[in-house]
C-alpha atoms as a PDB file:
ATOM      1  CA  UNK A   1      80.667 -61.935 134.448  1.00  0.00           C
ATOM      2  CA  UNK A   2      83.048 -62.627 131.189  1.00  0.00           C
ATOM      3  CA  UNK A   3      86.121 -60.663 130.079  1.00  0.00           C
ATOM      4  CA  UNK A   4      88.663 -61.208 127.493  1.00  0.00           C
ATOM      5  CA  UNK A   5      92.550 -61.155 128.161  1.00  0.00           C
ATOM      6  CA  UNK A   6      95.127 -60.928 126.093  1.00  0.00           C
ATOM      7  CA  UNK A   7      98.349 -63.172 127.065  1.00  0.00           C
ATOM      8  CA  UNK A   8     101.731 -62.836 124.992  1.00  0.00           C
ATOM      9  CA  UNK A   9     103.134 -66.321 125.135  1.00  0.00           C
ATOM     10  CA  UNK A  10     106.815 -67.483 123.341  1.00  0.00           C
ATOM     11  CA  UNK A  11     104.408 -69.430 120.475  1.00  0.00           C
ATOM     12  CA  UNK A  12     102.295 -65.579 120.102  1.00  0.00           C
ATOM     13  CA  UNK A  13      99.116 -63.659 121.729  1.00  0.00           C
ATOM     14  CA  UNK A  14      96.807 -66.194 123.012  1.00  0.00           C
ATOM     15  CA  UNK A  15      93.015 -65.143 124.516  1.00  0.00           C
ATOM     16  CA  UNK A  16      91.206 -65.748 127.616  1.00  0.00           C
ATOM     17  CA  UNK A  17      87.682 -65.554 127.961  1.00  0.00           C
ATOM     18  CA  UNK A  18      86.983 -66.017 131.892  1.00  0.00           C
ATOM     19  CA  UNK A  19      83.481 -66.831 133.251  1.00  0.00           C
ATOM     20  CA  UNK A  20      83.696 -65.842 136.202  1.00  0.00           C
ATOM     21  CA  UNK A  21      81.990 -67.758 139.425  1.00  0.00           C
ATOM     22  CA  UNK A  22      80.981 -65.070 142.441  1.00  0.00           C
ATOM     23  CA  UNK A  23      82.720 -67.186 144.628  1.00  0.00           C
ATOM     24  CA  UNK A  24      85.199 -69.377 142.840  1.00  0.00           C
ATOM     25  CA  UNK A  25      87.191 -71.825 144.835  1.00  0.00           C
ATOM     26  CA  UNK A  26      88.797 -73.287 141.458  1.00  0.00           C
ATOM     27  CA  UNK A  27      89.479 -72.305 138.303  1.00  0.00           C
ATOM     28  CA  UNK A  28      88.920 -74.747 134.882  1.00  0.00           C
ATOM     29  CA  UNK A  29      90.829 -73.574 132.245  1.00  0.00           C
ATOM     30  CA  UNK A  30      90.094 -75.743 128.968  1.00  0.00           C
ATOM     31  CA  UNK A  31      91.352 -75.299 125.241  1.00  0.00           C
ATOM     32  CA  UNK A  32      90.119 -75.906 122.547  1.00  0.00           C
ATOM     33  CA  UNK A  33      90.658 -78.807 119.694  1.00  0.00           C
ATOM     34  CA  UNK A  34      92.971 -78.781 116.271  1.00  0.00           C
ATOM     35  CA  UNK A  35      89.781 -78.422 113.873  1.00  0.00           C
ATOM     36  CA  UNK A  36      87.929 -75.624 115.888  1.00  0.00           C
ATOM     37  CA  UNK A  37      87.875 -72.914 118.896  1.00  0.00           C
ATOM     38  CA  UNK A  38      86.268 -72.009 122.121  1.00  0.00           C
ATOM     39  CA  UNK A  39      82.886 -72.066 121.063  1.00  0.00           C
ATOM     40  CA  UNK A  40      82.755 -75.969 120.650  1.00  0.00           C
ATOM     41  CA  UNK A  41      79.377 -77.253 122.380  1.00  0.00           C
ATOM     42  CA  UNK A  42      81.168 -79.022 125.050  1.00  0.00           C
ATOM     43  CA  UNK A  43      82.902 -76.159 126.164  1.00  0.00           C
ATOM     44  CA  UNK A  44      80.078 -73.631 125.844  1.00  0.00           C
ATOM     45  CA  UNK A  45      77.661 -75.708 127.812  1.00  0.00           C
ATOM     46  CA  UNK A  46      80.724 -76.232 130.871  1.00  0.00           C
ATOM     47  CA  UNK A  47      81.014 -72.222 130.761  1.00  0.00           C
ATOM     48  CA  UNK A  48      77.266 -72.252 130.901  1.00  0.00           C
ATOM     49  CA  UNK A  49      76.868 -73.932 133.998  1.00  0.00           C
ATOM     50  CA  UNK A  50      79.739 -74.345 136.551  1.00  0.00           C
ATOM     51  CA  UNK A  51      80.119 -70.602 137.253  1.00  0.00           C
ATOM     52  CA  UNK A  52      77.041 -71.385 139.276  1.00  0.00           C
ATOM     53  CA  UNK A  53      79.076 -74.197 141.482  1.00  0.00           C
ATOM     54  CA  UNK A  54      82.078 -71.831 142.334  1.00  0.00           C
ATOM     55  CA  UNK A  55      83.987 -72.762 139.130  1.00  0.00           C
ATOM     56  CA  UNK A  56      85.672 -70.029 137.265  1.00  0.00           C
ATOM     57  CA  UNK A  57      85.929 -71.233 133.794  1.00  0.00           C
ATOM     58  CA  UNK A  58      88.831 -70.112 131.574  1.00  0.00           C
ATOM     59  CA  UNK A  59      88.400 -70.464 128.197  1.00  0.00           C
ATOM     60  CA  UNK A  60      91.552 -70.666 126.758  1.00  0.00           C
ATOM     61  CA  UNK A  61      92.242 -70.167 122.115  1.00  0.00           C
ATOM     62  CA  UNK A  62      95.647 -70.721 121.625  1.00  0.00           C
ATOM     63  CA  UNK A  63      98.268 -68.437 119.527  1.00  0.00           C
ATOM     64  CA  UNK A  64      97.491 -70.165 116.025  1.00  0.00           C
ATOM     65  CA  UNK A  65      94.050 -69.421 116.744  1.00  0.00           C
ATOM     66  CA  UNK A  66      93.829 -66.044 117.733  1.00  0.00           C
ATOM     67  CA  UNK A  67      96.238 -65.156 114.437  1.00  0.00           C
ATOM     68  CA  UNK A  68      93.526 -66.437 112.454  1.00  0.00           C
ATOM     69  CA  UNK A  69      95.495 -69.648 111.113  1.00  0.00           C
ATOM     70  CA  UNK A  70      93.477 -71.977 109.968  1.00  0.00           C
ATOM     71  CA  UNK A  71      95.963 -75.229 110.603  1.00  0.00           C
ATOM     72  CA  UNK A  72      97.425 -75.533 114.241  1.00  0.00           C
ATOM     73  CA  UNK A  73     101.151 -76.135 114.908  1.00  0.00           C
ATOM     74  CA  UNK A  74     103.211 -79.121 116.129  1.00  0.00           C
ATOM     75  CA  UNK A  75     102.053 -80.119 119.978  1.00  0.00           C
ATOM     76  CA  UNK A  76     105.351 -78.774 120.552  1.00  0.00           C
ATOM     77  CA  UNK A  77     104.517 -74.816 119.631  1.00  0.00           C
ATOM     78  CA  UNK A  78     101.073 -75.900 121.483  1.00  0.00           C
ATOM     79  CA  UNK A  79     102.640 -76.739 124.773  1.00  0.00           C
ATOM     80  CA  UNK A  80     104.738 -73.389 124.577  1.00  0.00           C
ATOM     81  CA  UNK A  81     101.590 -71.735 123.799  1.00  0.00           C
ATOM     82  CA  UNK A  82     100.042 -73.209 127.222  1.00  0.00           C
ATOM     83  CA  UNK A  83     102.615 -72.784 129.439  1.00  0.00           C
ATOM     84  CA  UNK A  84     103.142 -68.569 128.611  1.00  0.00           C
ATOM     85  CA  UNK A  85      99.603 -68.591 129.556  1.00  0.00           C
ATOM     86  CA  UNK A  86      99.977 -70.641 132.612  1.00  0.00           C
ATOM     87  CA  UNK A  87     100.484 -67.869 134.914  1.00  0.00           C
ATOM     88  CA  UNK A  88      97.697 -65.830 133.946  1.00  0.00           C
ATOM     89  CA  UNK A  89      95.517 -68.719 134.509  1.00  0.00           C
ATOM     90  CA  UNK A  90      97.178 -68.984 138.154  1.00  0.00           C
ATOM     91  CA  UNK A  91      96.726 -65.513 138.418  1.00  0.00           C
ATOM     92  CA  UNK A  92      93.858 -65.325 140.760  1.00  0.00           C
ATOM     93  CA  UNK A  93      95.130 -67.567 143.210  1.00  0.00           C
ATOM     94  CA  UNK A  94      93.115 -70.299 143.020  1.00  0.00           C
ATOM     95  CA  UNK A  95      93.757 -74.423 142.097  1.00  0.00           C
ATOM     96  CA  UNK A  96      93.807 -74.377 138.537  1.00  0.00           C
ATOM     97  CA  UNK A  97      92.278 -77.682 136.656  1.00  0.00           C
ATOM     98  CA  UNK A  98      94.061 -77.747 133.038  1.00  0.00           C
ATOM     99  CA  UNK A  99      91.245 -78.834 130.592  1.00  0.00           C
ATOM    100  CA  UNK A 100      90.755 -79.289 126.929  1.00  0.00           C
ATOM    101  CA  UNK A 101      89.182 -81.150 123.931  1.00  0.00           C
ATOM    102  CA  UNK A 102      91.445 -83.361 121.601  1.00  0.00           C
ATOM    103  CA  UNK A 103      94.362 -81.830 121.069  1.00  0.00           C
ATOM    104  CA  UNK A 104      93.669 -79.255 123.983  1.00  0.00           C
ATOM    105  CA  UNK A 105      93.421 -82.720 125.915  1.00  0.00           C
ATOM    106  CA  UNK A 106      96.636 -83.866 124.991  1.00  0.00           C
ATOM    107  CA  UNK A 107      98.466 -80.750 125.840  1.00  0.00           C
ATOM    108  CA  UNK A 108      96.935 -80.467 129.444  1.00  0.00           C
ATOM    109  CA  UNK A 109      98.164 -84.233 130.134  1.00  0.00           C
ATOM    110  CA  UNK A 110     101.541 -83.196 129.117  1.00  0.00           C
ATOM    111  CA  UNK A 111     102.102 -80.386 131.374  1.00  0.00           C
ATOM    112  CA  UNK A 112      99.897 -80.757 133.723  1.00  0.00           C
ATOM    113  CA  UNK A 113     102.257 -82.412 136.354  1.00  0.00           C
ATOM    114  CA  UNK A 114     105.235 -79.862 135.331  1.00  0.00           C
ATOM    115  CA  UNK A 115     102.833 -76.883 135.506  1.00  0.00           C
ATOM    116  CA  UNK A 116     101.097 -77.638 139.022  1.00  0.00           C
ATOM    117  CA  UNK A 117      97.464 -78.100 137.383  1.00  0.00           C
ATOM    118  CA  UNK A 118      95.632 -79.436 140.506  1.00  0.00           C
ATOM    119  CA  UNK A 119      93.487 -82.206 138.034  1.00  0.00           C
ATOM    120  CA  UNK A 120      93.137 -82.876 134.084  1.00  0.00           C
ATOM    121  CA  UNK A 121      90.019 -83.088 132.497  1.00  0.00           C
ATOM    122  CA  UNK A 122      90.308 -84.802 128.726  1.00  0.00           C
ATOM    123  CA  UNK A 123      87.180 -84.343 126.601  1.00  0.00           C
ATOM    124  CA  UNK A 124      87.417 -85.892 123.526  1.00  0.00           C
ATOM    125  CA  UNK A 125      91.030 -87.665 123.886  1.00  0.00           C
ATOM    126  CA  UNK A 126      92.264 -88.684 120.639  1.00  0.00           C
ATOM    127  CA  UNK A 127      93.310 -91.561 121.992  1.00  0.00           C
ATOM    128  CA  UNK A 128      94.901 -92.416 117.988  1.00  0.00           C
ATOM    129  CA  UNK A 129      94.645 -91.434 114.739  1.00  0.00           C
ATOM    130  CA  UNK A 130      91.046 -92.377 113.133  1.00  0.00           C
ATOM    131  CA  UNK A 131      91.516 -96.421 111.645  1.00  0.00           C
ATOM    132  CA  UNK A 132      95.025 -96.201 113.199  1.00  0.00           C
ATOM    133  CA  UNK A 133      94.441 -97.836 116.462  1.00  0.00           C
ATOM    134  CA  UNK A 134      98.141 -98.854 116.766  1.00  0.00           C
ATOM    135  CA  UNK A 135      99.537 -95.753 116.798  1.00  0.00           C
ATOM    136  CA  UNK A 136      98.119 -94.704 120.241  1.00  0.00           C
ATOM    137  CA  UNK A 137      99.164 -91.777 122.562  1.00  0.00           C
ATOM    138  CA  UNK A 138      97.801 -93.756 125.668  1.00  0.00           C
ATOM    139  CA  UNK A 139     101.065 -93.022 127.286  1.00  0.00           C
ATOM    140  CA  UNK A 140     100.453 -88.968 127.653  1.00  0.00           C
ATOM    141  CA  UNK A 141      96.761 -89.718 129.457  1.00  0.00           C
ATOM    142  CA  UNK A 142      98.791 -91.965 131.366  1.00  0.00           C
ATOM    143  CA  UNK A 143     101.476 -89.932 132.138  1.00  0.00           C
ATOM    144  CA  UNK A 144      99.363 -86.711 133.508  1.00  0.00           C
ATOM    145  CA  UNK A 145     100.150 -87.623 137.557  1.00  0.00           C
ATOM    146  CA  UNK A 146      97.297 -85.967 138.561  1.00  0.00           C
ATOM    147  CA  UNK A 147      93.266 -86.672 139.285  1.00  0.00           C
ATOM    148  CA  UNK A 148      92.005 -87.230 135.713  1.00  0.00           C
ATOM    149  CA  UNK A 149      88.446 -87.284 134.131  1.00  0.00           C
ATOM    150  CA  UNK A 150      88.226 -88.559 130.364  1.00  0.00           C
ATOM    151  CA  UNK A 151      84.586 -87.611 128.681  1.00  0.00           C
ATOM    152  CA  UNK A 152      84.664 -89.625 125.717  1.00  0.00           C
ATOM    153  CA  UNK A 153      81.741 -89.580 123.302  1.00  0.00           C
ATOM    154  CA  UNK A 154      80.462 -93.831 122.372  1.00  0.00           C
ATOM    155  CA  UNK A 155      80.832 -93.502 118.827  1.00  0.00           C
ATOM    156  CA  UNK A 156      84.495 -90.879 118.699  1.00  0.00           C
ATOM    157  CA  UNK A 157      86.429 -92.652 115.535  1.00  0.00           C
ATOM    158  CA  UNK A 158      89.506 -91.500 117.601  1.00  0.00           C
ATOM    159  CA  UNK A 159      88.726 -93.643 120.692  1.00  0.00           C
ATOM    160  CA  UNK A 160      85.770 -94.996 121.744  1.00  0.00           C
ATOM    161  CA  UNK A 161      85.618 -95.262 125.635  1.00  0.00           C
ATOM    162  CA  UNK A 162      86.300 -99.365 125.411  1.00  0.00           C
ATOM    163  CA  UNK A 163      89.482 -98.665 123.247  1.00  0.00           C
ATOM    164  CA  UNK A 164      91.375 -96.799 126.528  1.00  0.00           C
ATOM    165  CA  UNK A 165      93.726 -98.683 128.525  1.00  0.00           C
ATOM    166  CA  UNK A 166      93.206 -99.276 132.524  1.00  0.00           C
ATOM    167  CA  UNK A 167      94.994 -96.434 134.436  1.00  0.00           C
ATOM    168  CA  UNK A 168      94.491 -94.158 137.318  1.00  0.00           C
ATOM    169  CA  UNK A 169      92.043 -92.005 135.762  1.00  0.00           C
ATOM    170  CA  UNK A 170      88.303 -91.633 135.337  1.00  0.00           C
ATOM    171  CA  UNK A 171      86.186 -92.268 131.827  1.00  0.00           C
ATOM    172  CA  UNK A 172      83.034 -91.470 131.630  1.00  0.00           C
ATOM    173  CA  UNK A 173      80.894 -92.073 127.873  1.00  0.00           C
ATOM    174  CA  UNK A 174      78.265 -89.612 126.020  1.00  0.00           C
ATOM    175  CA  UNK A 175      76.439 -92.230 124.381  1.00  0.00           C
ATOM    176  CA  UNK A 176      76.033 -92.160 120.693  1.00  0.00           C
ATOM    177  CA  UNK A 177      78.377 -89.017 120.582  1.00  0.00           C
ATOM    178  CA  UNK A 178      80.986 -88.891 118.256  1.00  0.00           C
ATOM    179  CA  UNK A 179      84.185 -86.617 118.541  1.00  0.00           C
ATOM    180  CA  UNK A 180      82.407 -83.513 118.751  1.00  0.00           C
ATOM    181  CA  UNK A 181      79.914 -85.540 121.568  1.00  0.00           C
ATOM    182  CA  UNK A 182      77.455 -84.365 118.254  1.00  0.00           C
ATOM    183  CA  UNK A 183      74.774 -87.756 118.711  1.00  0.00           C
ATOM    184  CA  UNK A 184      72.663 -89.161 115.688  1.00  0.00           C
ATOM    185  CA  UNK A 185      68.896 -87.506 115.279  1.00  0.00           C
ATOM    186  CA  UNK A 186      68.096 -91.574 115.281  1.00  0.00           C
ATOM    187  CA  UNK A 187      69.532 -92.148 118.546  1.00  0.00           C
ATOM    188  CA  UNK A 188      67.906 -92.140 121.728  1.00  0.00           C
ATOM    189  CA  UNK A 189      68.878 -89.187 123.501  1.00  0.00           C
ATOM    190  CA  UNK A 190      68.971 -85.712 122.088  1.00  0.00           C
ATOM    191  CA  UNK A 191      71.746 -83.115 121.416  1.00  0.00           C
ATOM    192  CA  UNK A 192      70.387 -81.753 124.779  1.00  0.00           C
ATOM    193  CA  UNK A 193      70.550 -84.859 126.639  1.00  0.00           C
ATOM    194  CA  UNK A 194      73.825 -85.562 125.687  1.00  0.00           C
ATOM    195  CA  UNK A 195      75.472 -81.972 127.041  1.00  0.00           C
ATOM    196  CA  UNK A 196      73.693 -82.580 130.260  1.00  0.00           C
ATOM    197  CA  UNK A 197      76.087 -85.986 130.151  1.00  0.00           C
ATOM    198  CA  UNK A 198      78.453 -83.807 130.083  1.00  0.00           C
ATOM    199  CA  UNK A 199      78.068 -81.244 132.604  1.00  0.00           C
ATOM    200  CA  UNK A 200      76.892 -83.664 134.919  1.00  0.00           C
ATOM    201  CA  UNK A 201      79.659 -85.577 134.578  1.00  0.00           C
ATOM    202  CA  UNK A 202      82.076 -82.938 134.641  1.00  0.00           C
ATOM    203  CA  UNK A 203      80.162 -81.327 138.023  1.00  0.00           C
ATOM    204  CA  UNK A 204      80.482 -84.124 140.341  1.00  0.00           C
ATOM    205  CA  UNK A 205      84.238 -85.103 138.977  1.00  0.00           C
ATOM    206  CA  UNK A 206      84.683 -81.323 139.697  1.00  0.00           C
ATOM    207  CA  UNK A 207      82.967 -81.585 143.511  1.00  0.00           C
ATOM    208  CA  UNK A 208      84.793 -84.152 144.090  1.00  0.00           C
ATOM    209  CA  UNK A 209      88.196 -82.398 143.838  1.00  0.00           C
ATOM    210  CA  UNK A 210      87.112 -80.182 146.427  1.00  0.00           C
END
């Protein structure tokens, strides 16, 4: 079953589309990225299938986003944006798991301890700046204090998996996949393949939490 909710929030009215398990024991709420909403392919294909393993999936646009703005705001006004939703996300009484790509990534590490998110899951951490592997934001992944899975895709020009420092978290690659885990037509797995990474991945991380 999905519905959309509307949640005022101190940064404006962010959405969320729930995907509803028949008998959830967790909820995963991801965001999406800076350059694009909820239906990304990772995201989509996670909604797809883990309402089937008891996992209500949230998905969660953000105030810029629903307004129609085309550029999103400092991680500041993004963080404000996910904490007014926070409560809706907790709503239903279940461990929540704050999720999101890139920038939605970045945002769940930061509040994840302060909000009570029972786990992080990162897809697509932009670990730095494309070419700019000095100026890395290493310290927020490794600042999250809870269970953490990082799905990074082999070839993402803002961190491939061998780029991230050691810490108490978990990586796992999408070969060939670049930031949008979108894989070459010359490499040897296909678009298909390379979601199923994904949601297997994700799905045992998630079991594991249990």
């Amino acid at each position: 079953m999905t519905k959309s909710e509307t949640v005022p929030t101190d940064a404006g009215d962010a959405r969320i589309t729930w995907v509803a398990a028949k008998k959830p024991w967790t909820v995963l709420a991801v965001s999406h990225g800076a350059g694009g909403g909820v239906e990304a392919r990772d995201l989509q294909a996670l909604a797809a299938a883990l309402p089937s393993e008891g996992v209500t999936v949230a998905l969660v646009e953000q105030p810029w986003r629903v307004a129609g703005k085309k550029v999103a705001p400092a991680p500041k006004t993004l963080d404000t944006g996910w904490r007014g939703l926070w409560p809706a996300l907790a709503a239903p009484g279940l461990p929540v798991i704050a999720g999101g790509r890139s920038a939605g990534a970045r945002v769940a590490c930061r509040t994840a301890a302060e909000l009570g998110a029972s786990a992080v899951l990162a897809l697509s951490f932009p670990l730095h700046p494309p070419g700019r592997p000095e100026k890395s934001r290493g310290d927020e992944l490794l600042a999250a204090g809870v269970p953490t899975l990082v799905v990074q895709g082999g070839n993402d020009p803002f961190g491939r998996p061998a780029e991230f420092p050691s810490g108490p978290y978990t990586l796992a690659e999408v070969p060939y996949g670049d930031h949008g885990f979108a894989v070459p037509k010359r490499a040897p797995l296909t678009q298909e393949e390379a979601l199923d990474v994904i949601v297997r991945e994700v799905s045992g991380w998630v079991a594991s939490l249990r």
